[in-house]
N, C-alpha and C. Protein backbone atom coordinates (compact mmCIF):
# COMPACT_ATOMS: atom_id res chain seq x y z
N UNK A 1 -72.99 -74.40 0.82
CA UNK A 1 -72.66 -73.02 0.49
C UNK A 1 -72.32 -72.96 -1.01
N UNK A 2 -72.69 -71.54 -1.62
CA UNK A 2 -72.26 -71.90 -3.15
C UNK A 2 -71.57 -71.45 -3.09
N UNK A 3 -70.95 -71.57 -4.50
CA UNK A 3 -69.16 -70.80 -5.02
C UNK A 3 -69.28 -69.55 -4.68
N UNK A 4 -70.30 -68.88 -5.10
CA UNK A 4 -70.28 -67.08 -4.95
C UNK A 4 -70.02 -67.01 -3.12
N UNK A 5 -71.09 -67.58 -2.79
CA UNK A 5 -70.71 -67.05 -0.96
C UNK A 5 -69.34 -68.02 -0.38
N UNK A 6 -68.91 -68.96 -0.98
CA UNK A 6 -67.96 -69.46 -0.54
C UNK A 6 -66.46 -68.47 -0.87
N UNK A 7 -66.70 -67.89 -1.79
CA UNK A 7 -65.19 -66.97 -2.18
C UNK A 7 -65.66 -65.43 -1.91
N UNK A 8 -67.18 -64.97 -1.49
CA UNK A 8 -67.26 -63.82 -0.40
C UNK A 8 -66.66 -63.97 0.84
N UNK A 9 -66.82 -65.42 1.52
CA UNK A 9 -66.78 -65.79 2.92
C UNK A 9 -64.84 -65.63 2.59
N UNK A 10 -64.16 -66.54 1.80
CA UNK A 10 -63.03 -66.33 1.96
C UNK A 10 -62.30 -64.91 2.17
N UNK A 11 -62.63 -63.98 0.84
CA UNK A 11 -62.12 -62.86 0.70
C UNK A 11 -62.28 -62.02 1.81
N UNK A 12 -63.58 -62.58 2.55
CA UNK A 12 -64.13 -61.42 3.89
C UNK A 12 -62.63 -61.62 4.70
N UNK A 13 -62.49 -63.22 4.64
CA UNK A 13 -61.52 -63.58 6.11
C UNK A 13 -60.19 -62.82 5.64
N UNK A 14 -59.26 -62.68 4.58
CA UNK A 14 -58.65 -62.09 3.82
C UNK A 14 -58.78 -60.82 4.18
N UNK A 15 -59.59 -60.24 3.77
CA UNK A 15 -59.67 -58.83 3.93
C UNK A 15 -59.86 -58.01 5.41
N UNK A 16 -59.90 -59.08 6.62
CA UNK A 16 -60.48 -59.07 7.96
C UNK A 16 -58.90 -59.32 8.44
N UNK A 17 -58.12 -60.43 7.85
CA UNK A 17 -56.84 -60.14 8.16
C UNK A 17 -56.04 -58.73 7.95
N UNK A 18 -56.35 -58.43 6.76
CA UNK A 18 -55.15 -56.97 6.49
C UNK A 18 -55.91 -56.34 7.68
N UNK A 19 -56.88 -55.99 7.51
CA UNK A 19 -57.81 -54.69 8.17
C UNK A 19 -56.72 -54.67 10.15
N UNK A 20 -57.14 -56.00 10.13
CA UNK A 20 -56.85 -56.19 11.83
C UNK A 20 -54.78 -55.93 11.90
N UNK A 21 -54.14 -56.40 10.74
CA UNK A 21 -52.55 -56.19 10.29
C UNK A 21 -52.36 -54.82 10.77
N UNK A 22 -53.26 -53.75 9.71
CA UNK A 22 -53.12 -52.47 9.61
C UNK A 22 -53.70 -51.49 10.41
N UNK A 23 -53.93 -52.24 11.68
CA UNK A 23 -54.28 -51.67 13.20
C UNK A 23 -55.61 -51.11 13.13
N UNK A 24 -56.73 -52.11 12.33
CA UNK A 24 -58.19 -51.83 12.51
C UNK A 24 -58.32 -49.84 12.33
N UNK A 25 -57.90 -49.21 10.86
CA UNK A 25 -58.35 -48.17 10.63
C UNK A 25 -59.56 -47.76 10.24
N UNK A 26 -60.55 -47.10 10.66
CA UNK A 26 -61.31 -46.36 9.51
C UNK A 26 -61.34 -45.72 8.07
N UNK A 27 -62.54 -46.26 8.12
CA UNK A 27 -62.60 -45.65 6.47
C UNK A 27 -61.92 -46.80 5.16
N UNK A 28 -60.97 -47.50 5.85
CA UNK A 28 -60.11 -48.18 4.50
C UNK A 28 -60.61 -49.78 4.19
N UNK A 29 -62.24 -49.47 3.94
CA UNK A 29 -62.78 -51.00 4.26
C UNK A 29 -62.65 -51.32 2.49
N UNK A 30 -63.05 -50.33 1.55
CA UNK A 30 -63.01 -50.86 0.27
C UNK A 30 -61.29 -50.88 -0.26
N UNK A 31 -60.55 -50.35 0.28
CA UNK A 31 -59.25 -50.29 0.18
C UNK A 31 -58.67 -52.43 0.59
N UNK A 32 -58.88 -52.87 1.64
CA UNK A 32 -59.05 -54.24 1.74
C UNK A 32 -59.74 -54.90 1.36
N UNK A 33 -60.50 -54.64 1.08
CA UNK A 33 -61.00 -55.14 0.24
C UNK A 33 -60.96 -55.79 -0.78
N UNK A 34 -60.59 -54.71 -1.83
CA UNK A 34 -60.05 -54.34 -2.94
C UNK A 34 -58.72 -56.00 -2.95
N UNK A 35 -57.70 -55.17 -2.22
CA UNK A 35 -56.35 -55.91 -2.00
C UNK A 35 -56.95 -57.30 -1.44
N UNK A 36 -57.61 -57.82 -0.62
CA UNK A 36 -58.18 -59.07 -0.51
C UNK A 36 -58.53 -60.12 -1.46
N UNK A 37 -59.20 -59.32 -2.89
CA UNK A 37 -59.54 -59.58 -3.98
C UNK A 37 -58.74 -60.47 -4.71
N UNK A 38 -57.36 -59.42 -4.84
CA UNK A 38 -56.07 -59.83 -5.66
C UNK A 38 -55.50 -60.59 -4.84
N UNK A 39 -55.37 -60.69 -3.39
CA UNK A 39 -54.97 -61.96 -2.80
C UNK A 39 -55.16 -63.10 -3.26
N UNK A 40 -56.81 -63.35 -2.79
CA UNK A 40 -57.42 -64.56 -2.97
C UNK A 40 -57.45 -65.10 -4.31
N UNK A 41 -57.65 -64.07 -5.68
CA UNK A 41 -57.34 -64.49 -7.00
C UNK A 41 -56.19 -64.66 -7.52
N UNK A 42 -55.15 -64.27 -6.71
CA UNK A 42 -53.51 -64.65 -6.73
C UNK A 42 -53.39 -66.30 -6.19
N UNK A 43 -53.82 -66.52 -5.40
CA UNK A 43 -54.03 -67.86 -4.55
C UNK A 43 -54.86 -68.94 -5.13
N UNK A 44 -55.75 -68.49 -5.69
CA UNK A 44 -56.25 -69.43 -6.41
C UNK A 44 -55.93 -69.94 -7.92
N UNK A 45 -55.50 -68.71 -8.25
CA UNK A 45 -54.72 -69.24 -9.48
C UNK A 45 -53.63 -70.13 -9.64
N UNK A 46 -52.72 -69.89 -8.41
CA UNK A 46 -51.44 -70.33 -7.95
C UNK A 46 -51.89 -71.61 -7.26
N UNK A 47 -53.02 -72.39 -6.76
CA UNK A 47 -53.06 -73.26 -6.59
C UNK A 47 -53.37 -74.33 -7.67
N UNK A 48 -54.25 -73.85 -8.84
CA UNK A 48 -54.58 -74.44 -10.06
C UNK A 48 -52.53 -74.70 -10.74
N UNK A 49 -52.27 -73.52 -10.58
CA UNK A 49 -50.76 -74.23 -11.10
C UNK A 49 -49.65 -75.10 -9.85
N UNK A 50 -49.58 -75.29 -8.84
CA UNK A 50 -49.32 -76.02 -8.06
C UNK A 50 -49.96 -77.42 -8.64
N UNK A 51 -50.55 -77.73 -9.06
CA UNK A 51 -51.16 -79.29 -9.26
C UNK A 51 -50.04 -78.95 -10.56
N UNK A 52 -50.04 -77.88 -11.46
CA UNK A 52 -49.43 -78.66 -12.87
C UNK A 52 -47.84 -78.33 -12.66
N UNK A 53 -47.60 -77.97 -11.71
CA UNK A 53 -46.41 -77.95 -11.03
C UNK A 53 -45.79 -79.27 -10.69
N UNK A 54 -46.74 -79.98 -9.99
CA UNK A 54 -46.59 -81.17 -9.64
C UNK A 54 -46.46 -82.58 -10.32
N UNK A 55 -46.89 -82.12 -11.63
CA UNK A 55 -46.98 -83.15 -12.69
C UNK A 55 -45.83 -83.14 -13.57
N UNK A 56 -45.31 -81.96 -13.77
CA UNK A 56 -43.67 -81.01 -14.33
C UNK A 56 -42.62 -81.65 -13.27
N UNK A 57 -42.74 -81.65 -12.17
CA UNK A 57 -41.56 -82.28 -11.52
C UNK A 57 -41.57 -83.78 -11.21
N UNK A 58 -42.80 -84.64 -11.68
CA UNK A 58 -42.52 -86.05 -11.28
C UNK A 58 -41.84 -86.38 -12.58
N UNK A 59 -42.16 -85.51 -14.00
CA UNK A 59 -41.70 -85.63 -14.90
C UNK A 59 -40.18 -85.42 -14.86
N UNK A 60 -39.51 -84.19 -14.74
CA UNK A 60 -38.49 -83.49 -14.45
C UNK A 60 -37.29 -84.79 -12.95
N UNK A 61 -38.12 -85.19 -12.46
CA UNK A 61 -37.37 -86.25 -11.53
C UNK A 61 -37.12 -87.68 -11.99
N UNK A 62 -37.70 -88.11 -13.08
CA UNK A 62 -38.13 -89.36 -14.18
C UNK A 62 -36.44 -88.77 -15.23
N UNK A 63 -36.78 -87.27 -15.87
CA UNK A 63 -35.54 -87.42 -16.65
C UNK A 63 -34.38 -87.27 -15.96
N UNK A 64 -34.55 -87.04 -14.83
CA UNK A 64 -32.76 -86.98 -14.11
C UNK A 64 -32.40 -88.12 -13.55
N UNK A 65 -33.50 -89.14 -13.22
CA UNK A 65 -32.78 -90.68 -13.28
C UNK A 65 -32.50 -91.36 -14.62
N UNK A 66 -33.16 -90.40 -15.84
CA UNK A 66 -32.61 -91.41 -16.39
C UNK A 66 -31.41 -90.72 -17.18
N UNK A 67 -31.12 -89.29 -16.89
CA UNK A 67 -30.14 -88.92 -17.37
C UNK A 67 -28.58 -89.59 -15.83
N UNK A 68 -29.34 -90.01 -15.51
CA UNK A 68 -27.96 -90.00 -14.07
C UNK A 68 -27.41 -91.94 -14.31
N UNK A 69 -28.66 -92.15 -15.21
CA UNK A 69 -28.55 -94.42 -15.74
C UNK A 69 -27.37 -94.56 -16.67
């Protein structure tokens, strides 16, 4: 699968969640859409910083042993 249909396929499931949340309405398909969008690009961004998150606290756990020596 490529990147493009791989982050359609996500956002669909995303946007298939609110829809079914907000008691399966009419009409409000580009409305979840929409908000699916900023989910999934909230999430993915936030996972790219989770890794440098992770590199900040092995650091951050390195200076408090050696501030605690």
């Amino acid at each position: 699968m490529q990147q493009d249909d791989k982050t359609r396929h996500e956002i669909r499931k995303i946007a298939y969640g609110l829809w079914i949340k907000d008691g399966q309405p009419e009409g409000r398909d580009r409305e979840h859409w929409e908000a699916a969008k900023e989910i999934w690009a909230f999430r993915s961004h936030n996972h790219v910083l989770d890794d440098d998150d992770e590199s900040s606290g092995t650091a951050r756990k390195r200076r408090q042993k050696s501030d605690a020596a």
